[in-house]
Protein backbone atom coordinates (compact mmCIF):
# COMPACT_ATOMS: atom_id res chain seq x y z
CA UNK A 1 63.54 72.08 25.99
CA UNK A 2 62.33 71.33 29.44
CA UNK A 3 61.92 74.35 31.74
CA UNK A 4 64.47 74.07 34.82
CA UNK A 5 62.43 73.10 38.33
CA UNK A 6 62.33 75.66 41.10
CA UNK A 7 65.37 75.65 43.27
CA UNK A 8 64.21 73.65 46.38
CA UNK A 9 65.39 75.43 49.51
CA UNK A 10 66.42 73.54 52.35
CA UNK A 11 64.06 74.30 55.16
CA UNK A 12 64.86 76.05 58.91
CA UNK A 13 63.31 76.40 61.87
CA UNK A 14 62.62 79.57 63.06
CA UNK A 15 64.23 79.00 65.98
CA UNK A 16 67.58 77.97 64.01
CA UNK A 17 67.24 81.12 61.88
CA UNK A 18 67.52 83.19 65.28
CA UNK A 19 70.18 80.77 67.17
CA UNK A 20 72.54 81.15 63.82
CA UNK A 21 71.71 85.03 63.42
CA UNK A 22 72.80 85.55 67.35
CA UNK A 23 75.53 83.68 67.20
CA UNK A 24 77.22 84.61 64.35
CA UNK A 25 76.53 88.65 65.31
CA UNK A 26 77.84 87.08 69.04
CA UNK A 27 80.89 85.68 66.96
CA UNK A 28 81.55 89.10 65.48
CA UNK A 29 82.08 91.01 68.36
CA UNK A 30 83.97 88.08 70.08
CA UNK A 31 86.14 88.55 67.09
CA UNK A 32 86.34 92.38 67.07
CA UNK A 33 87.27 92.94 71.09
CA UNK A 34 89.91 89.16 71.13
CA UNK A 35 91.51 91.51 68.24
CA UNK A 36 91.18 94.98 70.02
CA UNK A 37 92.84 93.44 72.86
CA UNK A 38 95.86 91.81 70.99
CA UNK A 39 96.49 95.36 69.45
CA UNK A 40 96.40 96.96 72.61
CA UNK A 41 98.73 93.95 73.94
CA UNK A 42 101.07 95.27 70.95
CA UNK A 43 101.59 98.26 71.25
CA UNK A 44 103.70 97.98 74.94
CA UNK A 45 106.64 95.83 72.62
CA UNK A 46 106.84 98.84 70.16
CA UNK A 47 108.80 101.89 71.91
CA UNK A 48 109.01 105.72 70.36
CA UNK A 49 106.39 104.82 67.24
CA UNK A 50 103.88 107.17 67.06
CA UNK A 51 102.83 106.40 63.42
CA UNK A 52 102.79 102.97 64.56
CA UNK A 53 100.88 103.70 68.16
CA UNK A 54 98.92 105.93 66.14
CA UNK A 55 97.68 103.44 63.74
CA UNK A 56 96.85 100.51 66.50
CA UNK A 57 94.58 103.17 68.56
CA UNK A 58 92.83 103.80 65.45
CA UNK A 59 92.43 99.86 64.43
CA UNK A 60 91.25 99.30 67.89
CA UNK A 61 89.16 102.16 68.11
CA UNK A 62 87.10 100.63 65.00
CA UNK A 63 87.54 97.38 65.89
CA UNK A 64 85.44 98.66 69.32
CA UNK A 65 83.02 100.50 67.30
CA UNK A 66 82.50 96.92 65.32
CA UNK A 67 82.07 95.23 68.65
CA UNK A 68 79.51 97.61 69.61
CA UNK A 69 77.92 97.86 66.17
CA UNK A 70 77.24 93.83 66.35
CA UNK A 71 75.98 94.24 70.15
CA UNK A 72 73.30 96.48 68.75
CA UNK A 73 71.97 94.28 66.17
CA UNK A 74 71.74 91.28 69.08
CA UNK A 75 69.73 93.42 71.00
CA UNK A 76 67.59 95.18 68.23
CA UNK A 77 67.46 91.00 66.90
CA UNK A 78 66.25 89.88 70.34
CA UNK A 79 63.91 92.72 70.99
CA UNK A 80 62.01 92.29 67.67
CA UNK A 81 62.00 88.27 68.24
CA UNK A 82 60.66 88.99 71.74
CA UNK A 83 57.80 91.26 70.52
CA UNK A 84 57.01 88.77 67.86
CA UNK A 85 56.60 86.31 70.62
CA UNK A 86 52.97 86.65 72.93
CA UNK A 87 54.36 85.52 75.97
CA UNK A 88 57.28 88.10 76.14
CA UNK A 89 55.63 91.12 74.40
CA UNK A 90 55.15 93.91 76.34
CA UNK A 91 51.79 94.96 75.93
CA UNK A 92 52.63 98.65 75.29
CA UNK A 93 54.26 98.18 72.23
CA UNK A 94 52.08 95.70 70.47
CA UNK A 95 52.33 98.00 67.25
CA UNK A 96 55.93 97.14 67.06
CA UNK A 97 57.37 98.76 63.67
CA UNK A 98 59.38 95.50 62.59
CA UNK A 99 60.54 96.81 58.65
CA UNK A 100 62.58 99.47 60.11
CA UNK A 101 64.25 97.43 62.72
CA UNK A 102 64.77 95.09 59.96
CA UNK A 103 66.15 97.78 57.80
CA UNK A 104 68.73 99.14 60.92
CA UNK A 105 69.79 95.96 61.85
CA UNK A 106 70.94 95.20 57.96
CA UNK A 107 73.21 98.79 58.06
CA UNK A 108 74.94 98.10 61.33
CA UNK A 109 75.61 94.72 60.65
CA UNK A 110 77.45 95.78 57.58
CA UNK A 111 78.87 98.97 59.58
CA UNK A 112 80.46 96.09 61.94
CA UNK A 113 81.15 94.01 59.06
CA UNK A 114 82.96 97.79 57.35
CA UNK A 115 84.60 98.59 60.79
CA UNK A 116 86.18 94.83 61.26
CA UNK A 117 87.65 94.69 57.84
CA UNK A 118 89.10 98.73 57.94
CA UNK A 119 90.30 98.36 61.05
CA UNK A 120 92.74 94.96 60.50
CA UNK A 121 93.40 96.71 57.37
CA UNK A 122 95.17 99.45 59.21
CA UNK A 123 96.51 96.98 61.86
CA UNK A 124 97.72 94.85 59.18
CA UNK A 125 99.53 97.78 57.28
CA UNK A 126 101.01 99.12 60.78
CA UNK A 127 102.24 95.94 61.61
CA UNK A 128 103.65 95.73 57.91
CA UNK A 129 105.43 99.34 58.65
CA UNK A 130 107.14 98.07 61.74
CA UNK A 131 109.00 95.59 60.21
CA UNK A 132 109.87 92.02 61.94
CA UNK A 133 111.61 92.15 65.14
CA UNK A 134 115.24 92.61 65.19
């Protein structure tokens, strides 16, 4: 029996890598405040709800937090690409401590990831409660 050949890998740039890393965190938060904002537009056709008004501040309240989560990672993304770069580094922090920035941008990008799903879960559910319009 033959032994199976390595996996071959397709190739990217490095510049790909961080065009397709900032715009799918950019995507994210596009995603998480266009949703916010169709809650909030919800909420003004449902009248004496509170469980239901209740529920949609919460959604959107995460669904901010997930916006804001992804915004982080961009810039924490961008920072360590610019320090990685010798043109754009500033020269006070050539030291720059890349593993941990690696390690911070993994959690919030899942925190956003967490926060996006929770929060249409509860919007979902909410909606759900209401019932279809009359």
């Amino acid at each position: 029996m033959d032994p199976a050949p390595p996996e071959q890998r397709p190739q990217v740039s490095l510049d790909t890598a961080v065009t397709l890393s900032f715009d799918y965190l950019k995507q994210l938060g596009t995603i998480a405040m266009t949703a916010a904002a169709g809650l909030i537009a919800l909420v003004q056709f449902v009248d004496g709800d509170k469980k239901f008004f209740y529920k949609i501040m919460v959604a959107t309240g995460l669904l901010f937090l997930s916006a804001l989560a992804a915004f982080f990672v961009q810039f924490s993304l961008m920072d360590r690409i610019r320090q990685s770069h010798e043109l754009l580094r500033k020269s006070e922090r050539a030291n720059y401590p890349h593993r941990e920035n690696k390690r911070f941008e993994r959690m919030l990008e899942g925190a956003a990831l967490w926060l996006l799903s929770i929060a249409m879960g509860i919007a979902l559910q909410a909606l759900m409660g209401v019932g279809a319009p009359r």
